[in-house]
C-alpha atoms as a PDB file:
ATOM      1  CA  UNK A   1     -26.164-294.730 203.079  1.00  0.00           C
ATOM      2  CA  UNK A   2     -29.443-295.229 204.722  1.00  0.00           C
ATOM      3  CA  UNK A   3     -30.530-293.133 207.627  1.00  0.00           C
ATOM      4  CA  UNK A   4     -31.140-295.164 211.006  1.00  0.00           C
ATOM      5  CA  UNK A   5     -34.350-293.702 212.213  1.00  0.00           C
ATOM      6  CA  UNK A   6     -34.510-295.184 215.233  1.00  0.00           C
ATOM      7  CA  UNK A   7     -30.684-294.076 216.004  1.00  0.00           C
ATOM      8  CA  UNK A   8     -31.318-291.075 215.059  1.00  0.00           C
ATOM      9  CA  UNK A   9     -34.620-290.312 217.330  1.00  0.00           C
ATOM     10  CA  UNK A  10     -32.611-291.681 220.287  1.00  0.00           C
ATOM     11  CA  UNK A  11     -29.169-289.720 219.550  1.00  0.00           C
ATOM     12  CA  UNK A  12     -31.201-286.209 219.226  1.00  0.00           C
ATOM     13  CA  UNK A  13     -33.384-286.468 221.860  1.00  0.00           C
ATOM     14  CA  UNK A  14     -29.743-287.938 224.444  1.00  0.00           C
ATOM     15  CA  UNK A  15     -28.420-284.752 223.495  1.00  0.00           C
ATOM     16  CA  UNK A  16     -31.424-282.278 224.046  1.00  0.00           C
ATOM     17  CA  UNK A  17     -32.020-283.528 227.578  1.00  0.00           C
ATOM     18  CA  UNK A  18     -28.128-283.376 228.345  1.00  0.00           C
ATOM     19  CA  UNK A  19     -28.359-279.522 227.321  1.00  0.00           C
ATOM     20  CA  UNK A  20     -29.108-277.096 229.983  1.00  0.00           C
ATOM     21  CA  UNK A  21     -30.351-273.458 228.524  1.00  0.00           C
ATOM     22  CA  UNK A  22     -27.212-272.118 229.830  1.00  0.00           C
ATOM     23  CA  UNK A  23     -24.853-274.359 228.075  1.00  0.00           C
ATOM     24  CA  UNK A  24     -26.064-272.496 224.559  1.00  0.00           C
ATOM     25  CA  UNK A  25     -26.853-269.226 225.907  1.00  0.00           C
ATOM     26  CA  UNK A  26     -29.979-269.402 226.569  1.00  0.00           C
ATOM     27  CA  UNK A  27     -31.755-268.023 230.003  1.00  0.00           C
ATOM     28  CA  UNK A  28     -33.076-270.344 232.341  1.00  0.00           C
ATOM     29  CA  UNK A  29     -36.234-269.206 233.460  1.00  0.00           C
ATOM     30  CA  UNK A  30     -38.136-269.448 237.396  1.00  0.00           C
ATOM     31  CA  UNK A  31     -40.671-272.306 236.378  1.00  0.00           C
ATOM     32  CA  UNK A  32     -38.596-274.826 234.042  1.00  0.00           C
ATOM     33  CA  UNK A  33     -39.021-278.520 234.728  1.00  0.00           C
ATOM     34  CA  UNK A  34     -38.013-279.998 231.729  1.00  0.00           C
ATOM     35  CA  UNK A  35     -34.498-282.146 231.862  1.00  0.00           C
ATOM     36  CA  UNK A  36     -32.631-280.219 229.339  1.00  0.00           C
ATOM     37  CA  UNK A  37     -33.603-278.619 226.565  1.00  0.00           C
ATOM     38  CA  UNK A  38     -37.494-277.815 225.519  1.00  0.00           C
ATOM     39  CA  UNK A  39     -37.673-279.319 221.669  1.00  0.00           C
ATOM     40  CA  UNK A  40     -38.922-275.584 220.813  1.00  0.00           C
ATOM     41  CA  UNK A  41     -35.532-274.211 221.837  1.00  0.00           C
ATOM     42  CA  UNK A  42     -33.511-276.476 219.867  1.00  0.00           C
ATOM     43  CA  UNK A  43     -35.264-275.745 216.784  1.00  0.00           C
ATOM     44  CA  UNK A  44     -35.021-272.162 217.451  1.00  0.00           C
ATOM     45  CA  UNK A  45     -31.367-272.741 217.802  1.00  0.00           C
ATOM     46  CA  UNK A  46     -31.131-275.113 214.650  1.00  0.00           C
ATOM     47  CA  UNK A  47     -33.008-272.618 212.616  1.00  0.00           C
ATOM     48  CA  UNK A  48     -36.217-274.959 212.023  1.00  0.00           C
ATOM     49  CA  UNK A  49     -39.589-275.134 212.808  1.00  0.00           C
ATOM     50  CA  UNK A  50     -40.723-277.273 216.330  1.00  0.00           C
ATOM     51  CA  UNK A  51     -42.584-279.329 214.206  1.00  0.00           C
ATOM     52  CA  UNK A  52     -40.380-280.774 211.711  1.00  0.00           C
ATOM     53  CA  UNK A  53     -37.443-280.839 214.557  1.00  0.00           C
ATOM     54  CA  UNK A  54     -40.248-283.295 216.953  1.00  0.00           C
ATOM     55  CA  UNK A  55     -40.858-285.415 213.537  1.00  0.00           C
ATOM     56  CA  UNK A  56     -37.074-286.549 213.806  1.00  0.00           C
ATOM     57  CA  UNK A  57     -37.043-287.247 217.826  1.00  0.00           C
ATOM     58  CA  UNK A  58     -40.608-289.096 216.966  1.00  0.00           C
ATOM     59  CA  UNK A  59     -38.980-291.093 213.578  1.00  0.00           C
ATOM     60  CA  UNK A  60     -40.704-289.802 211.598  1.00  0.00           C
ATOM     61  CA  UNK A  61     -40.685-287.164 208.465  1.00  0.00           C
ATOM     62  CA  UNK A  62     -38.543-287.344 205.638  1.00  0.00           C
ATOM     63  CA  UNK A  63     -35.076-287.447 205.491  1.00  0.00           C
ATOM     64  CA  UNK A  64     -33.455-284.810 206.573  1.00  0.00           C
ATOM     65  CA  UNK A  65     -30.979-283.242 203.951  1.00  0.00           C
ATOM     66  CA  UNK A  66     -26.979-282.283 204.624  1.00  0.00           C
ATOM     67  CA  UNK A  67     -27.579-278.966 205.601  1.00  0.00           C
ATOM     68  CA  UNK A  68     -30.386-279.701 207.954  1.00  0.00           C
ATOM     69  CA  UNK A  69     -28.311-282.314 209.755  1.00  0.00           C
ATOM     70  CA  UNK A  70     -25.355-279.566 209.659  1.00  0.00           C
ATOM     71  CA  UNK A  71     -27.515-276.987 211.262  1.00  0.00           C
ATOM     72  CA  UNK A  72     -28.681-279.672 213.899  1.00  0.00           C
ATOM     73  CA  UNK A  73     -25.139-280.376 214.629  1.00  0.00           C
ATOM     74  CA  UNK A  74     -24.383-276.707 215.209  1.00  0.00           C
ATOM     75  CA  UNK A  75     -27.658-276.202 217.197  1.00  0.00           C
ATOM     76  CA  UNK A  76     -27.022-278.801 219.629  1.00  0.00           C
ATOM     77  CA  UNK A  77     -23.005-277.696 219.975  1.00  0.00           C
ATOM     78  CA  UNK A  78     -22.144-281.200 219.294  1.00  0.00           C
ATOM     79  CA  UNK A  79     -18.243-282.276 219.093  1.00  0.00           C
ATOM     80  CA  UNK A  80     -16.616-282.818 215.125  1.00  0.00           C
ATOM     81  CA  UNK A  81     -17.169-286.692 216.941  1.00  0.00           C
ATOM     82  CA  UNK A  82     -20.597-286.371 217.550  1.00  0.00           C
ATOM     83  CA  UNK A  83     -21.252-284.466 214.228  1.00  0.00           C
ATOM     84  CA  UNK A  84     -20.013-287.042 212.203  1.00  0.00           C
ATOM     85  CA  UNK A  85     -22.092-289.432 214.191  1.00  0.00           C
ATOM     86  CA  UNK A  86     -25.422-287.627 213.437  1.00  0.00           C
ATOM     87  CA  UNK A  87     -24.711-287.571 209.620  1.00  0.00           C
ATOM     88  CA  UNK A  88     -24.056-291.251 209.369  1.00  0.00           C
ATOM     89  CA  UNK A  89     -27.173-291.976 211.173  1.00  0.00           C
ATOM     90  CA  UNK A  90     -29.328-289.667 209.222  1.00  0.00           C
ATOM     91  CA  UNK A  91     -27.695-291.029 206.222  1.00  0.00           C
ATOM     92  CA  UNK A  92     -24.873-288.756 204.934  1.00  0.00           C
ATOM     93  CA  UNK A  93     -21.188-288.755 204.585  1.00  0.00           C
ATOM     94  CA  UNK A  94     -20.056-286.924 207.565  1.00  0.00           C
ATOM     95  CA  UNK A  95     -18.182-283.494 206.085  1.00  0.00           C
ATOM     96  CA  UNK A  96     -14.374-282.794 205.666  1.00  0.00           C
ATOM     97  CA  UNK A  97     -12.764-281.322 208.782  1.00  0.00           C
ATOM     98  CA  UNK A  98     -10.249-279.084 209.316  1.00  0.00           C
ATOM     99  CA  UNK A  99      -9.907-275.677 207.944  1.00  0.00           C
ATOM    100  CA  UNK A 100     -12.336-276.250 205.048  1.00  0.00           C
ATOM    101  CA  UNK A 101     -15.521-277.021 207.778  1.00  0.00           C
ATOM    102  CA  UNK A 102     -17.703-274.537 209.024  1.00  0.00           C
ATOM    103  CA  UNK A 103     -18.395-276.808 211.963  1.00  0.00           C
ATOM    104  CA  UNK A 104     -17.904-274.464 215.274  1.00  0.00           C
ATOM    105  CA  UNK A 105     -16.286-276.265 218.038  1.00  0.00           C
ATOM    106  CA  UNK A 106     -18.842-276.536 221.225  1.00  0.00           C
ATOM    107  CA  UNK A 107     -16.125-274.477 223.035  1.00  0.00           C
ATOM    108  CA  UNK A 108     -15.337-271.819 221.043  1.00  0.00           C
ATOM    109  CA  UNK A 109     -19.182-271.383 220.676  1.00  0.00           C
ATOM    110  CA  UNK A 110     -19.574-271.566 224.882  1.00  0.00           C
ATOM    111  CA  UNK A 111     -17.595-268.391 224.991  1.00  0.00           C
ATOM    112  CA  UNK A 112     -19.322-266.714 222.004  1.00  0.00           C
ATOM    113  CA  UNK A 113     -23.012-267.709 223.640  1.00  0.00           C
ATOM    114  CA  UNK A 114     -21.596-265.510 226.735  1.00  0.00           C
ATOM    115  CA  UNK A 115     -20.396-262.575 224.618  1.00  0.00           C
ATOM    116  CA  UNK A 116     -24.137-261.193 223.908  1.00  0.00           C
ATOM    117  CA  UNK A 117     -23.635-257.536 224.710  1.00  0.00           C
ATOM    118  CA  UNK A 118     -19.944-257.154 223.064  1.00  0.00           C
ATOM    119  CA  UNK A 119     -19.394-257.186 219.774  1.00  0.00           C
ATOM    120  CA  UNK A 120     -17.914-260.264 218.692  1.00  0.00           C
ATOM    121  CA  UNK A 121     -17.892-262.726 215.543  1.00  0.00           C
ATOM    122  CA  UNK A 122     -16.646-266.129 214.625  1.00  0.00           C
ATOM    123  CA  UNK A 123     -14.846-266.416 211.018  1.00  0.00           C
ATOM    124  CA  UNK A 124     -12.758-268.686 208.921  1.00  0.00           C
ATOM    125  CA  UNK A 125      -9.788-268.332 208.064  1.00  0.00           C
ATOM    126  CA  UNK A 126     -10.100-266.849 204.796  1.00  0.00           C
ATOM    127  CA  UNK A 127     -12.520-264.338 206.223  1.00  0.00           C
ATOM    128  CA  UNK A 128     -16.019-265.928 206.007  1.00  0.00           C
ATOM    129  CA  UNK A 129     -18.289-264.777 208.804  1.00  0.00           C
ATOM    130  CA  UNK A 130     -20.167-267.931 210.443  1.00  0.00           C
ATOM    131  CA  UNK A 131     -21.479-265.954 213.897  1.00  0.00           C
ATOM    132  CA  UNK A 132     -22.114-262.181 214.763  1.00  0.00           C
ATOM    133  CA  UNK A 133     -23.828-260.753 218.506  1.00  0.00           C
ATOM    134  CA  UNK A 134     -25.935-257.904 217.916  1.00  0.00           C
ATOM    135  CA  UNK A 135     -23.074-255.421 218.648  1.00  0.00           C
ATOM    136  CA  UNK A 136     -21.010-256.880 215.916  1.00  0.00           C
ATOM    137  CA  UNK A 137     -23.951-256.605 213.599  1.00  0.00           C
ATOM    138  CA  UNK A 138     -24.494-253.129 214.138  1.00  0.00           C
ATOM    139  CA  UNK A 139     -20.566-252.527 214.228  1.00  0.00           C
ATOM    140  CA  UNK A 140     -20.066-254.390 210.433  1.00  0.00           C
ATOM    141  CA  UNK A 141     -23.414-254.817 209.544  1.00  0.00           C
ATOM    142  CA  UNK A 142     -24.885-258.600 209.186  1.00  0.00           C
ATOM    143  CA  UNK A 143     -21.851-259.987 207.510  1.00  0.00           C
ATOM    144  CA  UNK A 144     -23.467-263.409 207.251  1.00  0.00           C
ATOM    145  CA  UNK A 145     -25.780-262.661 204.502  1.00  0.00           C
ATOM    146  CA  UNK A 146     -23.177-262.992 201.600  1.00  0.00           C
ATOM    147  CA  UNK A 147     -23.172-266.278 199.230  1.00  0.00           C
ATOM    148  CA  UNK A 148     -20.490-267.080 197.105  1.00  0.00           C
ATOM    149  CA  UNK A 149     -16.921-265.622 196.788  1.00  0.00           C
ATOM    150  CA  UNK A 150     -18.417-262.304 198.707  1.00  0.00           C
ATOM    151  CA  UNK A 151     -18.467-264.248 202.050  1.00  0.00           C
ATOM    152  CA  UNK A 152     -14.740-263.858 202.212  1.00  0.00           C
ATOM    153  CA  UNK A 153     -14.488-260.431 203.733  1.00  0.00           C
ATOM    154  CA  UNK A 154     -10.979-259.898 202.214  1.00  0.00           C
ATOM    155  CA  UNK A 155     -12.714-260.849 198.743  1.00  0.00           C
ATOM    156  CA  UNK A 156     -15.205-258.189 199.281  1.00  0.00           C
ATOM    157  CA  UNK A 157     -12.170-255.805 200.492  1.00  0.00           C
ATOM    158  CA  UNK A 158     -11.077-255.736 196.766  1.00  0.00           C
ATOM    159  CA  UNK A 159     -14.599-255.944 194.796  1.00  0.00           C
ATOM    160  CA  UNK A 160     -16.991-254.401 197.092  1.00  0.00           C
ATOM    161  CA  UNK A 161     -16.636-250.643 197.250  1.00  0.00           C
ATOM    162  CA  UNK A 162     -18.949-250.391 200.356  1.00  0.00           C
ATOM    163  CA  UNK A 163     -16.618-252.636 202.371  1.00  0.00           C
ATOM    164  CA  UNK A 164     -14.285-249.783 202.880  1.00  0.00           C
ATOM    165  CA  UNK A 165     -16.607-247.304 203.993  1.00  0.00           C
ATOM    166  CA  UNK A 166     -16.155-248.085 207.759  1.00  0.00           C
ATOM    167  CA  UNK A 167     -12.466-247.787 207.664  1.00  0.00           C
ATOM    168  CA  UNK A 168     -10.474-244.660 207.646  1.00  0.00           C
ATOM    169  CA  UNK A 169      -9.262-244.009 203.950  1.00  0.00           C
ATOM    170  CA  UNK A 170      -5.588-243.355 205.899  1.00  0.00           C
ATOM    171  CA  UNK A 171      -5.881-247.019 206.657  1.00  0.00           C
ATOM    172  CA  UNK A 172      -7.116-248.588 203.340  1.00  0.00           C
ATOM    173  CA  UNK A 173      -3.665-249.273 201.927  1.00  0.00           C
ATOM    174  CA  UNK A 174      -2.102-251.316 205.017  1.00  0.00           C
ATOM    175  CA  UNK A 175      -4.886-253.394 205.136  1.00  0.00           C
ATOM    176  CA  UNK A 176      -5.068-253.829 201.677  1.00  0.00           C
ATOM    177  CA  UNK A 177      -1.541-255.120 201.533  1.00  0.00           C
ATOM    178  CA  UNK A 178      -2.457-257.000 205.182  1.00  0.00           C
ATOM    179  CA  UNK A 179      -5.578-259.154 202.865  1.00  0.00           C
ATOM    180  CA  UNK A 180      -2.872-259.969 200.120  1.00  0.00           C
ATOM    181  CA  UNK A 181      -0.650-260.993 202.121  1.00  0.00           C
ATOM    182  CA  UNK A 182      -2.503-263.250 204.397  1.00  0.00           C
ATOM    183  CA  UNK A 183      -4.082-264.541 200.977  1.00  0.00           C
ATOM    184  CA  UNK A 184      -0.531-265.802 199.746  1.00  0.00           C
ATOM    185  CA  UNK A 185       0.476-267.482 203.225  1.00  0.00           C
ATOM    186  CA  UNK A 186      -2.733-269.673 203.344  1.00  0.00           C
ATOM    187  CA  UNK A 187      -2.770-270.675 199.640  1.00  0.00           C
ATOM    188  CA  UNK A 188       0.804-271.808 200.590  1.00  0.00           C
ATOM    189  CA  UNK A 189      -0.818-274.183 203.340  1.00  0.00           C
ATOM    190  CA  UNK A 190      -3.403-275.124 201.769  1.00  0.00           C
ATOM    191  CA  UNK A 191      -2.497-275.875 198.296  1.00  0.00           C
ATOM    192  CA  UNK A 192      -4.050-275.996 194.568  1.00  0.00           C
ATOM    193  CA  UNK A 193      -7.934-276.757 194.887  1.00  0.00           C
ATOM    194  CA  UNK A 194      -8.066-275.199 198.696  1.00  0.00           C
ATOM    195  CA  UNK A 195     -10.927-272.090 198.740  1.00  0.00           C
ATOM    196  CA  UNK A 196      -7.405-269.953 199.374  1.00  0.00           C
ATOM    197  CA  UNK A 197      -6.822-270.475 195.673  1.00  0.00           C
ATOM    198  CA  UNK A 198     -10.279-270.057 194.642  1.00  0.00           C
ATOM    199  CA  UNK A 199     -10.666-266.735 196.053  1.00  0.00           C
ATOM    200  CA  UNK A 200      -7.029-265.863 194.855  1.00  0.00           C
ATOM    201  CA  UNK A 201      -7.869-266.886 191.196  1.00  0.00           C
ATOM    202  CA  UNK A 202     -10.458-264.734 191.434  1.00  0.00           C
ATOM    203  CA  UNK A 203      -9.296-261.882 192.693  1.00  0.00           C
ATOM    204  CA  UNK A 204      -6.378-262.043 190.156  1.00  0.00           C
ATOM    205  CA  UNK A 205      -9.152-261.762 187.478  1.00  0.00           C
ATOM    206  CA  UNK A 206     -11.593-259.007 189.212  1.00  0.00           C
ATOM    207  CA  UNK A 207      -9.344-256.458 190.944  1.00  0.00           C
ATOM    208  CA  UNK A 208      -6.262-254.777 189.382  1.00  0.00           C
ATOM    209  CA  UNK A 209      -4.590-253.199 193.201  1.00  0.00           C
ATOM    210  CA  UNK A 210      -4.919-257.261 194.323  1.00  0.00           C
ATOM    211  CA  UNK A 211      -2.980-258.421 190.994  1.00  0.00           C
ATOM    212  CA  UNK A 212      -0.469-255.148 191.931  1.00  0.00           C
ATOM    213  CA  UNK A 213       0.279-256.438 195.401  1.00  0.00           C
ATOM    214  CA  UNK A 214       0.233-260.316 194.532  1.00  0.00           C
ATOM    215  CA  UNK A 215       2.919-259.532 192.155  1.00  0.00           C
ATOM    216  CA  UNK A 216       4.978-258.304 195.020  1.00  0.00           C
ATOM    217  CA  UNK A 217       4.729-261.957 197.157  1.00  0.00           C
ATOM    218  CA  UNK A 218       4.627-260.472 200.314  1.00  0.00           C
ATOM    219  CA  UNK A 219       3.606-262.360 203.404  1.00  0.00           C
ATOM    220  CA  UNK A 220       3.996-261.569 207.367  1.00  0.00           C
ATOM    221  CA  UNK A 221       1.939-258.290 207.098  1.00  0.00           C
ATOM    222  CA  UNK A 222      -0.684-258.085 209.943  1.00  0.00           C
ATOM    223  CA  UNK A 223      -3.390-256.187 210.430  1.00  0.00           C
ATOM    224  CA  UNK A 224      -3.267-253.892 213.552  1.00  0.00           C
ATOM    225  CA  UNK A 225      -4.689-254.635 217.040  1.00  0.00           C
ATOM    226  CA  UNK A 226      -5.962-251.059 217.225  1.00  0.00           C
ATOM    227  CA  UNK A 227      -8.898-250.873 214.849  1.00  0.00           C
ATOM    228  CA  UNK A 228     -10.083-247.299 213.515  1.00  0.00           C
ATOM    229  CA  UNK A 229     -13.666-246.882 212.620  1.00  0.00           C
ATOM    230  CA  UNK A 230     -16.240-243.789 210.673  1.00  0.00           C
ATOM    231  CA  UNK A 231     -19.414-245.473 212.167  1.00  0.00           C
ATOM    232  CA  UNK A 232     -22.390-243.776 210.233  1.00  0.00           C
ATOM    233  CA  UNK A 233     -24.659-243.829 213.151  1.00  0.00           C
ATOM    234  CA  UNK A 234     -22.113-243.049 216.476  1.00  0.00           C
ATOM    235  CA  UNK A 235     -19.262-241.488 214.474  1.00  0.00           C
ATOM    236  CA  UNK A 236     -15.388-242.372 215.002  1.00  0.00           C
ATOM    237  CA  UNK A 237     -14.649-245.353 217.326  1.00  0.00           C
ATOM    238  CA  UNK A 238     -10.863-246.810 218.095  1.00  0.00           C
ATOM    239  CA  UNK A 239     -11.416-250.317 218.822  1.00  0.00           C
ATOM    240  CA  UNK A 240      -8.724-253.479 220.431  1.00  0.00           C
ATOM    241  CA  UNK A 241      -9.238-256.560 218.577  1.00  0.00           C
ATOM    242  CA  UNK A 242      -8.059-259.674 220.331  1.00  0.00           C
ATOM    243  CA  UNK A 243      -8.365-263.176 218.504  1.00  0.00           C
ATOM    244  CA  UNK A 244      -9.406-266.351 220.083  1.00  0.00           C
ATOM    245  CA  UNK A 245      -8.405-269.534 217.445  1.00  0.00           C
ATOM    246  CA  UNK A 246      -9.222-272.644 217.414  1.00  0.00           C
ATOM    247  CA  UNK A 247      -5.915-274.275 216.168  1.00  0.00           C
ATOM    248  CA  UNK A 248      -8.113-277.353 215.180  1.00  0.00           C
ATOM    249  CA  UNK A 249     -10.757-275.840 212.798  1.00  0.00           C
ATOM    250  CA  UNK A 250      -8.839-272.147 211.957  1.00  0.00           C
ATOM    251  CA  UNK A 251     -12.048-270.235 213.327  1.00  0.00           C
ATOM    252  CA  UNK A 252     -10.938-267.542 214.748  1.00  0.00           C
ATOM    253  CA  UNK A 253     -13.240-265.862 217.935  1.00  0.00           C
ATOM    254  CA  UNK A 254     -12.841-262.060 217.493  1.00  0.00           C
ATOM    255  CA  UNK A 255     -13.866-259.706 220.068  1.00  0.00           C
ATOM    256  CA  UNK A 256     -13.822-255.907 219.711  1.00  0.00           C
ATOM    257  CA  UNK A 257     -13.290-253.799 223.096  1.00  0.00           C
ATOM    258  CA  UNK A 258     -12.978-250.438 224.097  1.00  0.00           C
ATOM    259  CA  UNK A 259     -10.288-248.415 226.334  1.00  0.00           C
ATOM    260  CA  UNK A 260     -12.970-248.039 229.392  1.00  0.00           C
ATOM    261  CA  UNK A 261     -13.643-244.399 230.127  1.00  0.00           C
ATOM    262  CA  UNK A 262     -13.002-243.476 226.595  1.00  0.00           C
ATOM    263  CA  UNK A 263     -15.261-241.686 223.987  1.00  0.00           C
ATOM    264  CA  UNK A 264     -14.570-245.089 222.389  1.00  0.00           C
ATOM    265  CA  UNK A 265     -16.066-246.977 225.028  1.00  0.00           C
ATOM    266  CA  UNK A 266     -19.674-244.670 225.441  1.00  0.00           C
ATOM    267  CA  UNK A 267     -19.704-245.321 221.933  1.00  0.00           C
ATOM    268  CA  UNK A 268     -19.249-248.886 221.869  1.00  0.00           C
ATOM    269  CA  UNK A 269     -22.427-249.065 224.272  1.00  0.00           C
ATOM    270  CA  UNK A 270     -24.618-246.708 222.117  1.00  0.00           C
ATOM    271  CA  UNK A 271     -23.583-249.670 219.642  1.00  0.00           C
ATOM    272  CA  UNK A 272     -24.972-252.228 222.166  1.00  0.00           C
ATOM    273  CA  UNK A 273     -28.057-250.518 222.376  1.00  0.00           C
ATOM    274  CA  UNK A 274     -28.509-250.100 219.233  1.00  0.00           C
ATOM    275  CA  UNK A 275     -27.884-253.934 218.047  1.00  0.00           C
ATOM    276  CA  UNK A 276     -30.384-254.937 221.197  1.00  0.00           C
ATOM    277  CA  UNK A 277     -33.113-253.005 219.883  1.00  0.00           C
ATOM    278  CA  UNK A 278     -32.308-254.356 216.198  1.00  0.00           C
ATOM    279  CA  UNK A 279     -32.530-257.630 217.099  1.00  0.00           C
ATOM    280  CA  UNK A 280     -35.680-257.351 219.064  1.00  0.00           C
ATOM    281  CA  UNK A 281     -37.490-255.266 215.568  1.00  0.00           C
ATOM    282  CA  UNK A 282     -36.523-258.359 213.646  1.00  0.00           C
ATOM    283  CA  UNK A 283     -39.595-259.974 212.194  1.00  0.00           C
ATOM    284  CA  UNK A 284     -39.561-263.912 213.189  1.00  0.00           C
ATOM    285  CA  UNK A 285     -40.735-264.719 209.149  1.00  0.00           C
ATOM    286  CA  UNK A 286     -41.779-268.229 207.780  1.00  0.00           C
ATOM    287  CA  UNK A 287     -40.733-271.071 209.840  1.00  0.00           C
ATOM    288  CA  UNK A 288     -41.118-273.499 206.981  1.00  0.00           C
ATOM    289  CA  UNK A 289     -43.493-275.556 209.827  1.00  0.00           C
ATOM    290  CA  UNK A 290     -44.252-278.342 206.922  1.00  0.00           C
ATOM    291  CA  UNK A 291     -41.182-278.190 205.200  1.00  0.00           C
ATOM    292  CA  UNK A 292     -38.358-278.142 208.291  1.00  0.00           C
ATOM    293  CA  UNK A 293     -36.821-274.901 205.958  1.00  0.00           C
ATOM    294  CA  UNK A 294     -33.976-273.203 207.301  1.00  0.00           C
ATOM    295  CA  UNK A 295     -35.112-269.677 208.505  1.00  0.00           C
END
């Protein structure tokens, strides 16, 4: 396929100046009088530099690889539609849908822009972490970061000793069962060839207690709504999870609250604190300004 530059420019800049800084979390400001988005916000939210983002509005640049136009699509909350659109006109195959995309709907991420001070992540459905707010970050720890079979947090439940750490050893054997279970139900959906059975094949080869419980074929166990925590920095926390899914792409919203008045809940906003301030010390890095790299 050959990429339309001239469709391109034209689609990406319709959508920036549709976008107001509220519609993808951003704040306003007293003294703004551009029409929708400034180009330096949506690279910032596309994780590229200004300058390589204003190449593509100006048609110019290289073409812009698969991920790039991914991480454009994301950054501008456009619709699986609209998505597909952009990759056709910057040359690509548009990506599969369904439960194997890591495409977040725009509305799922509308309510995740507005959950900044509560923790609260976006995953798949076999437990890869696409979004985290600060809180969740300093609740889990950036779960993002993993490549591989590892981004699967049920995958690192059974190979990665320091997954456990948080939870209360009392605990470790429910959810432990809960993983294997939910494992076996979506490699039942999803079939020979689906990640389900890629991270199942491998666990069958790298953990002895998954082969244990697979052998069992149980399915229906759930993890509980009432989450127990041994925080290292605020201690013990008792945390509600509720779940927001999108039925469409399997992303699940999770959001982790507090029984207000609690010794739960002061702790929960020590956490809030604590992921503000960490996310203001992080160092900005290279932009990859000639390159358009991904940050």
């Amino acid at each position: 396929m050959v990429i339309d530059r001239a469709g391109l420019a034209g689609f990406l800049r319709g959508r920036r100046e549709s976008l107001q800084p509220e519609d993808v979390g951003l704040p306003r400001g007293s003294r703004r009088r551009t029409a929708g988005l400034r180009r330096e916000e949506v690279a910032g939210l596309c994780h590229m530099s200004t300058d390589y983002y204003t190449r593509l509005e100006r048609e110019r640049g290289p073409q812009p690889s698969a991920q790039m136009i991914a991480s454009i699509a994301q950054g501008l909350h456009l619709s699986l539609d609209e998505r597909d659109h952009l990759f056709r006109l910057a040359g690509h195959q548009s990506p599969p849908r369904g439960a194997a995309s890591e495409h977040i709907s725009p509305g799922l991420l509308r309510i995740f822009d507005r959950l900044g001070d509560t923790p609260a992540e976006i995953v798949t459905e076999v437990g890869d972490t696409l979004r985290q707010t600060a809180p969740a970050i300093a609740l889990h720890g950036d779960a993002t970061r993993y490549t591989g079979p590892a981004r699967s947090r049920g995958y690192r439940w059974f190979t990665d000793p320091s997954e456990r750490e948080l939870r209360l050893p009392e605990d470790h054997a429910h959810m432990s069962r809960t993983y294997a279970a939910g494992l076996r139900a979506l490699l039942a959906m999803r079939g020979p060839g689906s990640r389900a059975a890629y991270l199942a094949d491998r666990l069958l080869e790298e953990s002895e207690e998954f082969r244990s419980l697979w052998e069992v074929h149980e399915v229906g166990i759930h993890l509980d709504e009432l989450k127990r925590y041994q925080h290292p920095e605020v201690g013990r926390l008792e945390l509600n999870c509720q779940a927001l899914v999108d039925s469409h792409q399997g992303h699940r919203l999770m959001v982790y609250t507090a029984v207000p008045g609690t010794e739960s809940h002061e702790k929960l906003e020590m956490l809030a604190v604590i992921g503000a301030q960490s996310l203001y010390r992080t160092p900005s890095g290279a932009t990859g300004a000639d390159s358009g790299g991904l940050r």
